[in-house]
N, C-alpha and C. Protein backbone atom coordinates (compact mmCIF):
# COMPACT_ATOMS: atom_id res chain seq x y z
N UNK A 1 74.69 90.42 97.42
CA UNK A 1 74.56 89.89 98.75
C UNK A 1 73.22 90.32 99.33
N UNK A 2 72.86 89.81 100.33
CA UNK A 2 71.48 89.79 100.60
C UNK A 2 71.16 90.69 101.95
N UNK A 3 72.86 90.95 102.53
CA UNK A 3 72.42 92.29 103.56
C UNK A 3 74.04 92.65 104.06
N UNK A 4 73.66 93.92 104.42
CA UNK A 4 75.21 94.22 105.04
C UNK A 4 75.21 94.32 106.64
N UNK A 5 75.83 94.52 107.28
CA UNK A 5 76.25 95.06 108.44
C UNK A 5 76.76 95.84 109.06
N UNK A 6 75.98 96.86 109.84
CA UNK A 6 76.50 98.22 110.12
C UNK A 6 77.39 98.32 111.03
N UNK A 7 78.51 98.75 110.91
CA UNK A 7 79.84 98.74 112.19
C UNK A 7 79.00 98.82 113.56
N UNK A 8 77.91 99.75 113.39
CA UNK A 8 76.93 100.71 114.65
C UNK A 8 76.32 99.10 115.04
N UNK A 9 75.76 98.09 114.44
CA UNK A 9 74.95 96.74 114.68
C UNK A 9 76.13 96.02 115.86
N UNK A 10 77.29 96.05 115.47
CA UNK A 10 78.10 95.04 116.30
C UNK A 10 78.18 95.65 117.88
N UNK A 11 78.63 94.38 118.70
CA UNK A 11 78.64 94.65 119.96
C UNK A 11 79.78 95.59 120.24
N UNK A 12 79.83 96.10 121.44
CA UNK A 12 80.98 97.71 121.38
C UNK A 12 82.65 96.54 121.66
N UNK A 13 82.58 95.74 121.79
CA UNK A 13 83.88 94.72 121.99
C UNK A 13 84.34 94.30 120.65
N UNK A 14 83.25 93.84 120.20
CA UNK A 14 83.88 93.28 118.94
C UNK A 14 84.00 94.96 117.88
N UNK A 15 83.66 95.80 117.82
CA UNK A 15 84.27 97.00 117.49
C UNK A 15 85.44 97.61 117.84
N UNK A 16 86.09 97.36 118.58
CA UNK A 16 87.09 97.61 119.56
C UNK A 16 88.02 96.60 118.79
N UNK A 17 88.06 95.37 119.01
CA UNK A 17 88.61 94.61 118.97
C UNK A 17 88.92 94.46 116.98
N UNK A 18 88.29 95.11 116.15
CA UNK A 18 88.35 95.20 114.88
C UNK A 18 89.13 96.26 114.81
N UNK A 19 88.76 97.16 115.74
CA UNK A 19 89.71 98.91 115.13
C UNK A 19 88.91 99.83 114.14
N UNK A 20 87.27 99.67 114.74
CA UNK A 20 86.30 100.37 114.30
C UNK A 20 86.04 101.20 114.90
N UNK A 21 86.42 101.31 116.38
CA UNK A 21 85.75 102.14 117.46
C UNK A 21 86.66 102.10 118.46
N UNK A 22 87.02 103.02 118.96
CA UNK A 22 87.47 103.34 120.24
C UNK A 22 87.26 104.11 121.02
N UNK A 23 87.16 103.89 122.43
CA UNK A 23 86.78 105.13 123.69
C UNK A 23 85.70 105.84 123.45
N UNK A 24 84.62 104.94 123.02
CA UNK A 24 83.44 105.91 122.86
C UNK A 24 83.33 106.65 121.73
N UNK A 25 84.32 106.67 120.84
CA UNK A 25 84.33 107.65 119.50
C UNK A 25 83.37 107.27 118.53
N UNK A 26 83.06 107.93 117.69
CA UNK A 26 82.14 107.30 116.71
C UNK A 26 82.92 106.32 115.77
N UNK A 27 82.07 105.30 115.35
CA UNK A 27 82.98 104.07 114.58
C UNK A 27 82.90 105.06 112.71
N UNK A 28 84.55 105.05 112.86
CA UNK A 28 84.62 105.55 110.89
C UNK A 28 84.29 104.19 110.14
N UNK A 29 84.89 105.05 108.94
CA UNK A 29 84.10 104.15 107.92
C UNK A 29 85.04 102.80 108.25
N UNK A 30 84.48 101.60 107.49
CA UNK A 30 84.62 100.01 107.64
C UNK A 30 85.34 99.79 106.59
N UNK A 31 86.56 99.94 106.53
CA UNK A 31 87.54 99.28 104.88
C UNK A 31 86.57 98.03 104.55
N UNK A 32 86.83 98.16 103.21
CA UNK A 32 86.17 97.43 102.12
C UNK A 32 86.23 95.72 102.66
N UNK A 33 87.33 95.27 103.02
CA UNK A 33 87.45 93.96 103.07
C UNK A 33 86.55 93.74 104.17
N UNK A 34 86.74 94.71 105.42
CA UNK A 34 85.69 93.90 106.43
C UNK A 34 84.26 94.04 106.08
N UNK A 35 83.99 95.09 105.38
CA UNK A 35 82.44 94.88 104.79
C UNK A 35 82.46 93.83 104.10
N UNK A 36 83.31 93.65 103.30
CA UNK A 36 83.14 92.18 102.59
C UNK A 36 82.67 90.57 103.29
N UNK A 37 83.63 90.76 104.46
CA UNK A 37 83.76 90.05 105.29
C UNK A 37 82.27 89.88 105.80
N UNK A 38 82.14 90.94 106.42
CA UNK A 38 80.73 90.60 107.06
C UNK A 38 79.39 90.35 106.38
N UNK A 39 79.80 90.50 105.29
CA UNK A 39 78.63 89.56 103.65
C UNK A 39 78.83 88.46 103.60
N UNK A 40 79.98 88.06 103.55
CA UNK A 40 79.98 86.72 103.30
C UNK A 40 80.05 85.79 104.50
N UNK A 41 80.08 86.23 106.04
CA UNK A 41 79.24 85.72 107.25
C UNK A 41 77.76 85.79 107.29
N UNK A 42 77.07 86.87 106.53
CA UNK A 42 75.99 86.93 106.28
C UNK A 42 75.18 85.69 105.38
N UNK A 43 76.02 85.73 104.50
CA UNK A 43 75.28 84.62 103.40
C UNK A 43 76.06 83.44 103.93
N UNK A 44 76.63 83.21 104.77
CA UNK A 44 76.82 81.62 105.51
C UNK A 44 75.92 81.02 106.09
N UNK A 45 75.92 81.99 107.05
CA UNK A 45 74.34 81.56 108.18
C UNK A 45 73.27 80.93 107.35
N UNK A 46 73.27 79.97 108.04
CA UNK A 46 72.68 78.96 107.67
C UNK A 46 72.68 77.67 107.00
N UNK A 47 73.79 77.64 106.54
CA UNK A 47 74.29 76.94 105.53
C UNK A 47 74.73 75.55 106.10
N UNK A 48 74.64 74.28 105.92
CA UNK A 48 75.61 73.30 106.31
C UNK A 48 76.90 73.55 106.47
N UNK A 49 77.78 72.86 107.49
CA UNK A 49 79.13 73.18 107.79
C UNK A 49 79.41 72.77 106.35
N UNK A 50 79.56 71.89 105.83
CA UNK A 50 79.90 71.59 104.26
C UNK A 50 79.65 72.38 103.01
N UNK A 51 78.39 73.11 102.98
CA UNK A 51 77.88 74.05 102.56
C UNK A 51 79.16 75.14 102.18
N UNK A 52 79.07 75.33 103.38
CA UNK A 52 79.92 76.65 104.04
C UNK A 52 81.24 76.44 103.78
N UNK A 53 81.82 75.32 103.83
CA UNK A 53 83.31 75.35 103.61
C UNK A 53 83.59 75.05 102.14
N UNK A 54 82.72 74.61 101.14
CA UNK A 54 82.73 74.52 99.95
C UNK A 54 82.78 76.06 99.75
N UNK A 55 81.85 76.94 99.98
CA UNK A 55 81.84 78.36 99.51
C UNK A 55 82.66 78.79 99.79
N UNK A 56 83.21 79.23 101.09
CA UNK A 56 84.71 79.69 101.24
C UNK A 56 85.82 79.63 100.93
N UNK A 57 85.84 77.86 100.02
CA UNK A 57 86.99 77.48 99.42
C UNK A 57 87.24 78.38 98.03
N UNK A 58 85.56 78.55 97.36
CA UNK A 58 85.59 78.63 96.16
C UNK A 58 85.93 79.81 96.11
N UNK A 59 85.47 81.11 97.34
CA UNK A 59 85.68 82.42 97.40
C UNK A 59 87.11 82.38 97.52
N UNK A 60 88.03 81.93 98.08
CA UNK A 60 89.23 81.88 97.95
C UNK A 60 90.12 81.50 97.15
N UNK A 61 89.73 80.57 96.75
CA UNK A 61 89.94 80.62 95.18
C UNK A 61 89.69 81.47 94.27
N UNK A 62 88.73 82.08 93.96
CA UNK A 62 88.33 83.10 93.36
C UNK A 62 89.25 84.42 93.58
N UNK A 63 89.42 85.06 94.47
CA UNK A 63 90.09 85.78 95.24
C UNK A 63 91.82 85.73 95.09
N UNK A 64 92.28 84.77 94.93
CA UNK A 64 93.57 84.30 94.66
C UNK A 64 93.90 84.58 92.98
N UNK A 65 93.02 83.72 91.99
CA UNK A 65 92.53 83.96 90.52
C UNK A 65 93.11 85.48 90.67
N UNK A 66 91.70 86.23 91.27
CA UNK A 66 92.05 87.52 90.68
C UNK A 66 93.10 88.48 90.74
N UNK A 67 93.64 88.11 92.05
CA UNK A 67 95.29 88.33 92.47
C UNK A 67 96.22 88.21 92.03
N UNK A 68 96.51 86.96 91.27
CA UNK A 68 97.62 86.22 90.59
C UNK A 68 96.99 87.23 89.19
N UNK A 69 96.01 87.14 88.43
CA UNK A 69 95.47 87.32 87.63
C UNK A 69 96.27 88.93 87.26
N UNK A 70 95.70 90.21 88.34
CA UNK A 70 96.00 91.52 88.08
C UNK A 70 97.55 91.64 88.56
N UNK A 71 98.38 90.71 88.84
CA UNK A 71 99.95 90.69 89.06
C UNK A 71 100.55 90.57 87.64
N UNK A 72 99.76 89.27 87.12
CA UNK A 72 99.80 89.17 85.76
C UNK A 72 99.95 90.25 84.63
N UNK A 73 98.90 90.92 84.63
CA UNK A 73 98.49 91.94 83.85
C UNK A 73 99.13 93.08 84.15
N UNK A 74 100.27 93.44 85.20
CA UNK A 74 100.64 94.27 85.92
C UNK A 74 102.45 93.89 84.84
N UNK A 75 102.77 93.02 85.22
CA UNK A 75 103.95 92.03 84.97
C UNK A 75 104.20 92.32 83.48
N UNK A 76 103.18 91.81 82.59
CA UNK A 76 103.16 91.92 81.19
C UNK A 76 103.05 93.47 80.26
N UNK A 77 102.23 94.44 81.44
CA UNK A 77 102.63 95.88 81.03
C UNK A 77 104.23 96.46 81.14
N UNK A 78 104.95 96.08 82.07
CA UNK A 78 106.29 96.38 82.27
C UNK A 78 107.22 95.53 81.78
N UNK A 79 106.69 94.66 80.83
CA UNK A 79 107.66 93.88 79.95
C UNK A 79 107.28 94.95 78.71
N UNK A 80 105.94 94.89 78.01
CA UNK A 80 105.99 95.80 76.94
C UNK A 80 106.46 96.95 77.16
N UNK A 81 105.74 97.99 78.23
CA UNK A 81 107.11 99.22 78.19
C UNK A 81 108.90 99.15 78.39
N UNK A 82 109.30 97.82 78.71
CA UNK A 82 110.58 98.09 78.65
C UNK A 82 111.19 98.30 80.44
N UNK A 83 110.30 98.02 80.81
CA UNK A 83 110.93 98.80 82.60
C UNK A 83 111.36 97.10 82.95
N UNK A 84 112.14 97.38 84.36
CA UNK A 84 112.64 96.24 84.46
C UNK A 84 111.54 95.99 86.02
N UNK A 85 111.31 94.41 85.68
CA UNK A 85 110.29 94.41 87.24
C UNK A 85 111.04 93.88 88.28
């Protein structure tokens, strides 16, 4: 990705309103997904609305793949050991 976004960059509302920051406290760390998140708003900008909704489809798709995918692989270990899922 071509840049990230520092919890500290956003406005003090929309920090608040994520559950990055409260009452003046310092903002902790940013779970993984919303950093994610805010990459892939990053690499939108700019993009045609079409652009943009093609990519998001495909990221979600993608995203789903790998989900179904490691359930899979999860599923098929507890058939070979014998456990019941």
């Amino acid at each position: 990705m071509a840049g990230k976004i520092r919890a500290e960059d956003l406005p003090e509302e929309m920090q608040e309103s994520l559950g990055i920051k409260s009452n003046g406290r310092k903002a902790p760390r940013v779970s993984a997904r919303l950093s994610v998140l805010g990459g892939v708003l990053v690499e939108l900008k700019g993009l045609t609305v079409r652009d943009a909704l093609w990519t998001l489809r495909q990221a979600d798709y993608l995203i789903r793949w790998q989900r179904d995918n490691e359930k899979a692989i999860a599923l098929r270990k507890k058939v070979r050991n014998g456990e019941e899922g």
